[in-house]
PDB file of N, CA and C in Angstrom:
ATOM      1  N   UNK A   1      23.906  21.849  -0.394  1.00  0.00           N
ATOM      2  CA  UNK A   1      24.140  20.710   0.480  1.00  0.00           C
ATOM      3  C   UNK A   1      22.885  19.846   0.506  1.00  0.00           C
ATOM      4  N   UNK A   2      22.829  18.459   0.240  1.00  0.00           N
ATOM      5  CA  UNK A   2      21.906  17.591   0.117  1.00  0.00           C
ATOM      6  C   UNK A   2      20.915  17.653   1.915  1.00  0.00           C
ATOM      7  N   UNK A   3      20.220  17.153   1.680  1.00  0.00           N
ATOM      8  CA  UNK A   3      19.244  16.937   2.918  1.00  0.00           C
ATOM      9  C   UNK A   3      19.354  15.319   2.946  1.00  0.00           C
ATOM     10  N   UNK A   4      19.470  14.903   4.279  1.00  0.00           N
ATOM     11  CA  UNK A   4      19.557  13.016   4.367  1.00  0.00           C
ATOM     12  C   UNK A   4      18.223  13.042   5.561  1.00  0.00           C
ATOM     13  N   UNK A   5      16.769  12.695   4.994  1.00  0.00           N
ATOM     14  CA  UNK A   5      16.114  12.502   6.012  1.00  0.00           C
ATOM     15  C   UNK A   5      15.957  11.042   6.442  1.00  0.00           C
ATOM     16  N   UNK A   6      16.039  10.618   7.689  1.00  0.00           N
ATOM     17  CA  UNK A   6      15.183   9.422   7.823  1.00  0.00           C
ATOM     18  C   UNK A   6      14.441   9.222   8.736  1.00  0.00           C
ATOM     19  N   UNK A   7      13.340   8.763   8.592  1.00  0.00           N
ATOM     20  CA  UNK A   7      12.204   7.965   9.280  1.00  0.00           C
ATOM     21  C   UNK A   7      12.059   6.692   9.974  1.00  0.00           C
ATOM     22  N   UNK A   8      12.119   6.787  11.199  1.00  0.00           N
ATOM     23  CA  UNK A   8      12.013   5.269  11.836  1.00  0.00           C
ATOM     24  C   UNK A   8      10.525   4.656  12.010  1.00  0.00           C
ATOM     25  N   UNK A   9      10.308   3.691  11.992  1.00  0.00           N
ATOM     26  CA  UNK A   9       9.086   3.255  12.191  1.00  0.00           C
ATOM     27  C   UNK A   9       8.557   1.997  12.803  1.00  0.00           C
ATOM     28  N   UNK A  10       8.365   2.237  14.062  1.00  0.00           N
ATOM     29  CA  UNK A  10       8.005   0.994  15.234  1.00  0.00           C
ATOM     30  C   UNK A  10       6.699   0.548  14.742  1.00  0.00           C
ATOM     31  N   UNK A  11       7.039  -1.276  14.662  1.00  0.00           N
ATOM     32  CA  UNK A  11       5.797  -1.622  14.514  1.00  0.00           C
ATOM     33  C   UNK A  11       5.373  -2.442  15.788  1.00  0.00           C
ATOM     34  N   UNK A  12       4.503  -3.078  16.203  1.00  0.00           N
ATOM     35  CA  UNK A  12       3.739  -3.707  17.628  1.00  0.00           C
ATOM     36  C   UNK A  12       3.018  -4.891  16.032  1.00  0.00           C
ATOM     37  N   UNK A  13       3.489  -6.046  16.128  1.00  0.00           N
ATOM     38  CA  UNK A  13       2.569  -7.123  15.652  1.00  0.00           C
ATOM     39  C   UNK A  13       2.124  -8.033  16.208  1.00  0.00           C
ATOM     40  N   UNK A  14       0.420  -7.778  17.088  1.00  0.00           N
ATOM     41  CA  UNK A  14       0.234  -9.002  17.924  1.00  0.00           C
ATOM     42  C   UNK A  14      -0.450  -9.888  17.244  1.00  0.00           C
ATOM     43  N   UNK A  15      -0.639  -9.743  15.781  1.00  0.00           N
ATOM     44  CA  UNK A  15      -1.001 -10.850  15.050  1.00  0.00           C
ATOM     45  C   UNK A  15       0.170 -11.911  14.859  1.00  0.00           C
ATOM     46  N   UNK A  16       1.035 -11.818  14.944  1.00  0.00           N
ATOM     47  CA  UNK A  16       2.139 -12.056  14.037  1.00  0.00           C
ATOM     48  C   UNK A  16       2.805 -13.132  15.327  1.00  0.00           C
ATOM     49  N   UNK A  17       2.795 -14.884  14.835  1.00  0.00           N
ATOM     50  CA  UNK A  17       3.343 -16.129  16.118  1.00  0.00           C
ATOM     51  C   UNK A  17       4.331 -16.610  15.457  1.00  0.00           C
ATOM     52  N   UNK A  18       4.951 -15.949  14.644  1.00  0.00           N
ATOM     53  CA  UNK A  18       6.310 -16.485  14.005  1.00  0.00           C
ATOM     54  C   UNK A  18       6.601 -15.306  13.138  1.00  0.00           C
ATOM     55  N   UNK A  19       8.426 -15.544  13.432  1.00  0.00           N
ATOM     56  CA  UNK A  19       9.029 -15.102  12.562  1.00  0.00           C
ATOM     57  C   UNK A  19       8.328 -14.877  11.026  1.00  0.00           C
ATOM     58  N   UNK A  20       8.300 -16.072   9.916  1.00  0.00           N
ATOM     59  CA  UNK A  20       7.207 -15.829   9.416  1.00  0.00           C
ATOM     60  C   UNK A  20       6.552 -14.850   8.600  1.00  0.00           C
ATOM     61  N   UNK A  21       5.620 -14.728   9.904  1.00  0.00           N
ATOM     62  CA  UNK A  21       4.471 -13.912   9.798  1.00  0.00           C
ATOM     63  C   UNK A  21       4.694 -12.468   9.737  1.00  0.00           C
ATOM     64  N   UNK A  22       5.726 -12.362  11.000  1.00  0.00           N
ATOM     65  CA  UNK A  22       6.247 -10.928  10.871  1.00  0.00           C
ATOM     66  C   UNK A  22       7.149 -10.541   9.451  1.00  0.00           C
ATOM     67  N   UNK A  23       7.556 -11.398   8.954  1.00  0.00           N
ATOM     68  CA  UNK A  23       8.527 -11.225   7.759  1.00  0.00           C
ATOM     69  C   UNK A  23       7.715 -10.236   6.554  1.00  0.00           C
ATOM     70  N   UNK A  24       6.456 -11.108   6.827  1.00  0.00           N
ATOM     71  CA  UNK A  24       5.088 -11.006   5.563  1.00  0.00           C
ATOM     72  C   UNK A  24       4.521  -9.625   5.806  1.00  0.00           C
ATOM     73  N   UNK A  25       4.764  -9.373   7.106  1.00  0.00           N
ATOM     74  CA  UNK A  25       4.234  -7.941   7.276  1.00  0.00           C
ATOM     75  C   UNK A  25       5.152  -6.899   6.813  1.00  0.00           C
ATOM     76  N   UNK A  26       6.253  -6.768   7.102  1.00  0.00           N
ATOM     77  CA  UNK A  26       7.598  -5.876   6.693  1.00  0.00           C
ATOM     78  C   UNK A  26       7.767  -6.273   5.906  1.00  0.00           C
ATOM     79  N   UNK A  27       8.036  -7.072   4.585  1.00  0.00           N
ATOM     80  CA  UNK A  27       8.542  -7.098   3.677  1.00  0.00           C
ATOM     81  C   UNK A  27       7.406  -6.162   2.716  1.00  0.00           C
ATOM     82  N   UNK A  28       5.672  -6.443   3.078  1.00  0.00           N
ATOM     83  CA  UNK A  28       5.242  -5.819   1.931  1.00  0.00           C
ATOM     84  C   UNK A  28       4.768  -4.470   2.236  1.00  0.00           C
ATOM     85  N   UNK A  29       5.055  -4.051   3.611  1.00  0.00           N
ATOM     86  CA  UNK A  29       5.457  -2.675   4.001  1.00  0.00           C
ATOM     87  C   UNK A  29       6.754  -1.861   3.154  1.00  0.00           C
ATOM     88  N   UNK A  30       7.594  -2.797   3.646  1.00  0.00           N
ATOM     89  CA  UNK A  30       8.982  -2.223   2.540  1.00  0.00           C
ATOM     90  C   UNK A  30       9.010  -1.633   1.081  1.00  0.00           C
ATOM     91  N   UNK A  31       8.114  -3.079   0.604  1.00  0.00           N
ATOM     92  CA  UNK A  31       7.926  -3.394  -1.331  1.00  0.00           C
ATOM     93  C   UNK A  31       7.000  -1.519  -0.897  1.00  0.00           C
ATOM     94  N   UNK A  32       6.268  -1.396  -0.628  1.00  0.00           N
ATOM     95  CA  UNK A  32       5.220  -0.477  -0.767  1.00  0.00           C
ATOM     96  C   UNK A  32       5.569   0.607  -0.660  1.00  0.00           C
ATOM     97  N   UNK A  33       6.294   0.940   0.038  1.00  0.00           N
ATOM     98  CA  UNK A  33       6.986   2.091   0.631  1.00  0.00           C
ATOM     99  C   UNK A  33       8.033   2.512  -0.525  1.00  0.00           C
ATOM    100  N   UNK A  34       8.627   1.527  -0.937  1.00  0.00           N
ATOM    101  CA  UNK A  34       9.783   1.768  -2.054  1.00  0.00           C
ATOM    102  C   UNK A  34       9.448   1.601  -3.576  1.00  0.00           C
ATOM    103  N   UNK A  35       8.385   1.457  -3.951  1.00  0.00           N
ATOM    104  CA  UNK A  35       7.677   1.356  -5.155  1.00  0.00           C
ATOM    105  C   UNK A  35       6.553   2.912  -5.384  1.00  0.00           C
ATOM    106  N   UNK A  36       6.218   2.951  -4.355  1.00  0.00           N
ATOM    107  CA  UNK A  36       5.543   4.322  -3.827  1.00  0.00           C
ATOM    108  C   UNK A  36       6.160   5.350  -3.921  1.00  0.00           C
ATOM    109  N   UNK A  37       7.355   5.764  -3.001  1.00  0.00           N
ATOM    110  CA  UNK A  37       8.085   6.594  -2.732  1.00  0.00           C
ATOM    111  C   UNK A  37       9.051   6.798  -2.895  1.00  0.00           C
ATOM    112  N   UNK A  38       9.939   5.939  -3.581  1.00  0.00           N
ATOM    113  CA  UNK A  38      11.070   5.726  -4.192  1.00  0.00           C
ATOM    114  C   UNK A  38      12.382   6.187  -2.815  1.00  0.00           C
ATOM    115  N   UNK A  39      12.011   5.399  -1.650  1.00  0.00           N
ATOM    116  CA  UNK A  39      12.659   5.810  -0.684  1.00  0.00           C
ATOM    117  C   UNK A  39      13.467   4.509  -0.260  1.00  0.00           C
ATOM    118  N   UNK A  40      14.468   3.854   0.275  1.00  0.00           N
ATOM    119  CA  UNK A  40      15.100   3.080   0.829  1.00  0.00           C
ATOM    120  C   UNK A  40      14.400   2.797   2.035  1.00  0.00           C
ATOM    121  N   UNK A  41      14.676   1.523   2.536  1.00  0.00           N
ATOM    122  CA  UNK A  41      13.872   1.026   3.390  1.00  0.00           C
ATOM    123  C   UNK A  41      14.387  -0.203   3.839  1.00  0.00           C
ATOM    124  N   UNK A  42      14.820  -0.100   4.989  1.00  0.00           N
ATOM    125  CA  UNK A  42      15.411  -1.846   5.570  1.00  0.00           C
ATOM    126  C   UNK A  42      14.636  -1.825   7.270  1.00  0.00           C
ATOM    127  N   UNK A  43      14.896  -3.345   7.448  1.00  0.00           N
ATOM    128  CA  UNK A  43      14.736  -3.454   8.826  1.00  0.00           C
ATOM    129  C   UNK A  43      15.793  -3.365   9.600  1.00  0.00           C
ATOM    130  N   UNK A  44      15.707  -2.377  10.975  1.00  0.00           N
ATOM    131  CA  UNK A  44      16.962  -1.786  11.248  1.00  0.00           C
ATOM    132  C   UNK A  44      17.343  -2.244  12.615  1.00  0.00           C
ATOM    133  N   UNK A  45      15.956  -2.837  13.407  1.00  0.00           N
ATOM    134  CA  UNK A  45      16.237  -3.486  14.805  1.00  0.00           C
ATOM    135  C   UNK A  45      14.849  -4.269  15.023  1.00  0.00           C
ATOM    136  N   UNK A  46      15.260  -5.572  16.479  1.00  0.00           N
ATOM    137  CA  UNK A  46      14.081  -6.658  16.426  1.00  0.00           C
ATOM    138  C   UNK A  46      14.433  -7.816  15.892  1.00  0.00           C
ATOM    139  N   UNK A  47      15.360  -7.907  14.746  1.00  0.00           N
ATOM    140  CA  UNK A  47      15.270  -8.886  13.834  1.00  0.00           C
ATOM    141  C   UNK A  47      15.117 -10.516  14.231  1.00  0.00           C
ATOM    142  N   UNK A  48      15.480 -10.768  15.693  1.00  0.00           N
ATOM    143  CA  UNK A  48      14.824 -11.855  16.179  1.00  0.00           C
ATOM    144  C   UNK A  48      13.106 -11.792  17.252  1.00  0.00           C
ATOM    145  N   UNK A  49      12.885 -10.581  17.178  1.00  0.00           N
ATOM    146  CA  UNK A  49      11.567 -10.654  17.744  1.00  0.00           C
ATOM    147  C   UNK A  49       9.681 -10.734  16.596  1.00  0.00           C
ATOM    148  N   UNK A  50       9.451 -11.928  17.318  1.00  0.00           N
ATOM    149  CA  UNK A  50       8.264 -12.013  16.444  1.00  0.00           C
ATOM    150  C   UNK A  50       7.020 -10.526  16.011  1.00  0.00           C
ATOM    151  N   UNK A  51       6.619 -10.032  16.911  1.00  0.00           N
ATOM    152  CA  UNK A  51       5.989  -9.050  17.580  1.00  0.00           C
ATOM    153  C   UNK A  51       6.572  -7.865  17.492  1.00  0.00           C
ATOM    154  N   UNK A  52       7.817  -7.455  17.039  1.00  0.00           N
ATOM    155  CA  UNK A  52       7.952  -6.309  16.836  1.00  0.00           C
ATOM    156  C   UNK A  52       8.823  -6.107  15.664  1.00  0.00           C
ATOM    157  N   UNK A  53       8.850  -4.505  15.347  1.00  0.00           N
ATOM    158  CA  UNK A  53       9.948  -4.250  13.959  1.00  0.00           C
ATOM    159  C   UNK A  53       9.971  -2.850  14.158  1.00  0.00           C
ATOM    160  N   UNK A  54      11.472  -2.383  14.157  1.00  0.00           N
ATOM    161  CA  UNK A  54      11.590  -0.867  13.617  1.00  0.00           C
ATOM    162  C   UNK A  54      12.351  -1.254  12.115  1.00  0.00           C
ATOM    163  N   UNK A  55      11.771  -0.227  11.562  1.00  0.00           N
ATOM    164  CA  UNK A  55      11.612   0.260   9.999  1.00  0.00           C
ATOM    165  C   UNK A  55      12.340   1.451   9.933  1.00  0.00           C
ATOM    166  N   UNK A  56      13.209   1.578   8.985  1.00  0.00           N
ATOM    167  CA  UNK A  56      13.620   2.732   8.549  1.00  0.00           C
ATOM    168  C   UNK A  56      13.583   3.071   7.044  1.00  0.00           C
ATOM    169  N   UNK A  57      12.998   4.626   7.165  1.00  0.00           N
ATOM    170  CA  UNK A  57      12.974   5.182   5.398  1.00  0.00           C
ATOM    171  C   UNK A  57      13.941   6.224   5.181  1.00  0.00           C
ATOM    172  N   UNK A  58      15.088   6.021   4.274  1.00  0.00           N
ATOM    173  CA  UNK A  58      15.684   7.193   4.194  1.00  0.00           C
ATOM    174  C   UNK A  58      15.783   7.653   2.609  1.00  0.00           C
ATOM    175  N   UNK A  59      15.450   9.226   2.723  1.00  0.00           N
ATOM    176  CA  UNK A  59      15.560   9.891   1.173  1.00  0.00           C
ATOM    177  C   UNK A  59      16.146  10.967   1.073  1.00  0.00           C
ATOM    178  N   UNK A  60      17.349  10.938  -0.048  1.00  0.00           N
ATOM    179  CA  UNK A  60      18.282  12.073  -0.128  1.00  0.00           C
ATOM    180  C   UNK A  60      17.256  13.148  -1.306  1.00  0.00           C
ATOM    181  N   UNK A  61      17.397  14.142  -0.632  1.00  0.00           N
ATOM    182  CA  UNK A  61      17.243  15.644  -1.620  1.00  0.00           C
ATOM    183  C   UNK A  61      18.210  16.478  -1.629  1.00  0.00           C
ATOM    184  N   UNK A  62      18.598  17.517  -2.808  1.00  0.00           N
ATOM    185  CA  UNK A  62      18.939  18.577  -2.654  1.00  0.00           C
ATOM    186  C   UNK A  62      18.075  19.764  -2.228  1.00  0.00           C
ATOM    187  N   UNK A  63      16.723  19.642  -2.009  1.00  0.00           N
ATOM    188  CA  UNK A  63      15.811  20.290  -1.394  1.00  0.00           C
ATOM    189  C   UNK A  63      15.146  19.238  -0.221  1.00  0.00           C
ATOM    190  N   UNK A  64      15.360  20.805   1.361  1.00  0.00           N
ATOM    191  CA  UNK A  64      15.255  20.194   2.220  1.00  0.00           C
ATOM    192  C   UNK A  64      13.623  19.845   2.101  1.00  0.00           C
ATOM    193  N   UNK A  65      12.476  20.570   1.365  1.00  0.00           N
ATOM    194  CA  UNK A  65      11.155  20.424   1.418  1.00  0.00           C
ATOM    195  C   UNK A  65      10.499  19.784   0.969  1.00  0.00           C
ATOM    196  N   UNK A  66      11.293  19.182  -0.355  1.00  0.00           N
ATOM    197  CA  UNK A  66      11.056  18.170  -0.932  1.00  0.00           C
ATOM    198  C   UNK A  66      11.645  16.738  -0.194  1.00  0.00           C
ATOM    199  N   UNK A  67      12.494  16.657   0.629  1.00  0.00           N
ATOM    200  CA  UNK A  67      12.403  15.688   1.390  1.00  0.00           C
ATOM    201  C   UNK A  67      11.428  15.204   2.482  1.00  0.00           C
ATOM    202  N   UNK A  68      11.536  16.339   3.035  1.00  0.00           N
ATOM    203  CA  UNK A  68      10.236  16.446   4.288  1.00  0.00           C
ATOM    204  C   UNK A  68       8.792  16.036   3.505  1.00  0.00           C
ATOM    205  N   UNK A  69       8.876  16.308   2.106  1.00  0.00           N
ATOM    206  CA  UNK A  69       7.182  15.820   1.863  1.00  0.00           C
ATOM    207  C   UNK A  69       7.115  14.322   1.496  1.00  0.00           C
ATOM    208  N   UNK A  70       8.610  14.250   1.181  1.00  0.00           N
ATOM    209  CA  UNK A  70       8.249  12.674   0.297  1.00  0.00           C
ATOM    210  C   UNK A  70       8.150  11.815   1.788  1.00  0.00           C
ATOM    211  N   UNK A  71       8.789  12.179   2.735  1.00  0.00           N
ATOM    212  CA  UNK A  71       8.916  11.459   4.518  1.00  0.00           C
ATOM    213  C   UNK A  71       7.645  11.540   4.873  1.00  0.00           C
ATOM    214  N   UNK A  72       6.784  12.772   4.682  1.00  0.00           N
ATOM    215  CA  UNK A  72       5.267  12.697   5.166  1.00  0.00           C
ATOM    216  C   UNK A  72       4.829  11.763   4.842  1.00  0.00           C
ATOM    217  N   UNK A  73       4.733  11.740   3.150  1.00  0.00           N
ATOM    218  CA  UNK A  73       3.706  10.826   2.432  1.00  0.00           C
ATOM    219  C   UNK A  73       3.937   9.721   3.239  1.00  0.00           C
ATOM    220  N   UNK A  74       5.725   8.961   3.373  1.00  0.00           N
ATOM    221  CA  UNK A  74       5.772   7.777   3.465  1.00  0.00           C
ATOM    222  C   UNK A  74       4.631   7.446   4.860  1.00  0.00           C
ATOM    223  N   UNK A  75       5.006   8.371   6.161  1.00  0.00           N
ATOM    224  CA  UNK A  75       4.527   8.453   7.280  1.00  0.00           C
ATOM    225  C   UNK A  75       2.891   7.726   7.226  1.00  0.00           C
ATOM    226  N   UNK A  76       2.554   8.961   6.175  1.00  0.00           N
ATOM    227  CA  UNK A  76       0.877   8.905   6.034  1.00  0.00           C
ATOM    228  C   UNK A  76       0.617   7.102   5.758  1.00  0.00           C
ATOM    229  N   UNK A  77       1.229   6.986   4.918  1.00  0.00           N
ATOM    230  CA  UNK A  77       0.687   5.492   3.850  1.00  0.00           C
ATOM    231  C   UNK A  77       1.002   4.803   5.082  1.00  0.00           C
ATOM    232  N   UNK A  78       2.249   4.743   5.712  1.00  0.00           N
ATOM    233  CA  UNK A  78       2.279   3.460   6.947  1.00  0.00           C
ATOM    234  C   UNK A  78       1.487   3.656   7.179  1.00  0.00           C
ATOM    235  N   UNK A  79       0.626   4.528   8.479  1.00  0.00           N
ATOM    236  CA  UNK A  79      -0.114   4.561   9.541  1.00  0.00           C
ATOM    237  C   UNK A  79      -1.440   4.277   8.592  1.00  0.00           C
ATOM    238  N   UNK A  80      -1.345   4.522   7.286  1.00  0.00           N
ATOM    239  CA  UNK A  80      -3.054   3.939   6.744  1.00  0.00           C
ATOM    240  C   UNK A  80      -2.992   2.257   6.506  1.00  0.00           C
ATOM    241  N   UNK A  81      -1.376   2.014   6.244  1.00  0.00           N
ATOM    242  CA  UNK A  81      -1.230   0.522   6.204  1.00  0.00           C
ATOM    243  C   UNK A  81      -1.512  -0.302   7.376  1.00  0.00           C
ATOM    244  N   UNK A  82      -1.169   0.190   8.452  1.00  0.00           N
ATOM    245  CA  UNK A  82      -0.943  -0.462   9.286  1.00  0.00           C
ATOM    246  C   UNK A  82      -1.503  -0.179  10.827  1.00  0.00           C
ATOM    247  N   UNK A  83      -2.349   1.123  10.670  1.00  0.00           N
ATOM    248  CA  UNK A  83      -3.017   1.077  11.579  1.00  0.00           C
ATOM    249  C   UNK A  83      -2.697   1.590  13.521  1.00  0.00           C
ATOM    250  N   UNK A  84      -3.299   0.878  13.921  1.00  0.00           N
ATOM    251  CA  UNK A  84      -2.571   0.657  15.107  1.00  0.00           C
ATOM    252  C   UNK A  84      -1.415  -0.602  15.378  1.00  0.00           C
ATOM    253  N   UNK A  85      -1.066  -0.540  14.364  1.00  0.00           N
ATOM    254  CA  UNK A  85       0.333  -1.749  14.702  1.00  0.00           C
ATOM    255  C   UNK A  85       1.300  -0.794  14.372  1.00  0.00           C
ATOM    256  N   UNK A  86       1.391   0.855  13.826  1.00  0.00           N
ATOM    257  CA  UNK A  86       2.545   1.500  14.142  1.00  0.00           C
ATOM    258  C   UNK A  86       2.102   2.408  15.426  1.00  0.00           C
ATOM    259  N   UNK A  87       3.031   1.835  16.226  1.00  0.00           N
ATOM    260  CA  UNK A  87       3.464   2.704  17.505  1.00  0.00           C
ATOM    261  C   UNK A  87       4.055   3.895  18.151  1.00  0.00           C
ATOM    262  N   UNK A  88       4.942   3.814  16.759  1.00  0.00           N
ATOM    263  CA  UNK A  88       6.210   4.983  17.224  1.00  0.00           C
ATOM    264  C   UNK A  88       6.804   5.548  15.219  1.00  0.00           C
ATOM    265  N   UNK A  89       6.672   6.270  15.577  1.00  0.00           N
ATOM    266  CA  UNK A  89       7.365   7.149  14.071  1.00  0.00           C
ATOM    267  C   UNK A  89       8.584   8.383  14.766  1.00  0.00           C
ATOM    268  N   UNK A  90       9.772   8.666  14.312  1.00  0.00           N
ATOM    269  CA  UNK A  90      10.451   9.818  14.420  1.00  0.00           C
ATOM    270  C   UNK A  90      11.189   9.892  12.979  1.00  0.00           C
ATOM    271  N   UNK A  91      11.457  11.167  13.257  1.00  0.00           N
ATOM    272  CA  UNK A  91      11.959  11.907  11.784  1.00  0.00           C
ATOM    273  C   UNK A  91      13.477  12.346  12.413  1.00  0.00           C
ATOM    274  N   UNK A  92      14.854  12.121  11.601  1.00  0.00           N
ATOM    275  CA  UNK A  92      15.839  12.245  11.925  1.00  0.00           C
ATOM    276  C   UNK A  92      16.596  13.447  10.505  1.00  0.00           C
ATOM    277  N   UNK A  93      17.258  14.040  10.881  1.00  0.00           N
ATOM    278  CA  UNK A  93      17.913  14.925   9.756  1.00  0.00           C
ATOM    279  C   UNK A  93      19.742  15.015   9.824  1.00  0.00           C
ATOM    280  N   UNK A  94      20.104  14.481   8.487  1.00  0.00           N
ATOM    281  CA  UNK A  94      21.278  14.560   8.804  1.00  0.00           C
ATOM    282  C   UNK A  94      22.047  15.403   7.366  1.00  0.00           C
ATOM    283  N   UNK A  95      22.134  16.470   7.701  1.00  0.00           N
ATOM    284  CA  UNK A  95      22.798  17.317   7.163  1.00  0.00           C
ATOM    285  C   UNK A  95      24.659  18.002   7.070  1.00  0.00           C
TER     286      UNK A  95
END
């Protein structure tokens, strides 16, 4: 039975005074994340707020451990991307 993990990922952008700006931030979060990790990645809520974004990463395995590591990595690289502008991370499993 496959493993479906996904990763949410709250961002806080108080740089960010337009739409814009926030676009520029999530989009090359996304590109990075999915060139990296070969994981799916959309914006999943916010989509009219300047200042904020939840992110979601989801990656199918037939190994549950090999999912859980490729979700770390992604985890790790945000929070080195981005610092204190991610707020909130959870890990979801749908089996």
């Amino acid at each position: 039975m496959p493993s479906i993990g996904v990763l949410n990922l709250e961002l806080r952008l108080p740089d960010a005074h337009s739409l814009k700006d926030k676009r520029h931030t999530v989009k090359g979060l996304k590109d990075r994340l999915r060139g990296k990790f070969n994981v799916a990645v959309a914006e999943i809520d916010y989509h009219d707020l300047w200042q904020r974004a939840l992110i979601s990463a989801v990656t199918v395995s037939a190994d549950h451990g090999h999912a859980e590591q490729v979700l770390q990595g992604v985890e790790r690289e945000a929070a080195s991307l981005l610092g204190p502008t991610l707020v909130g991370v959870t890990l979801e499993w749908v089996e």
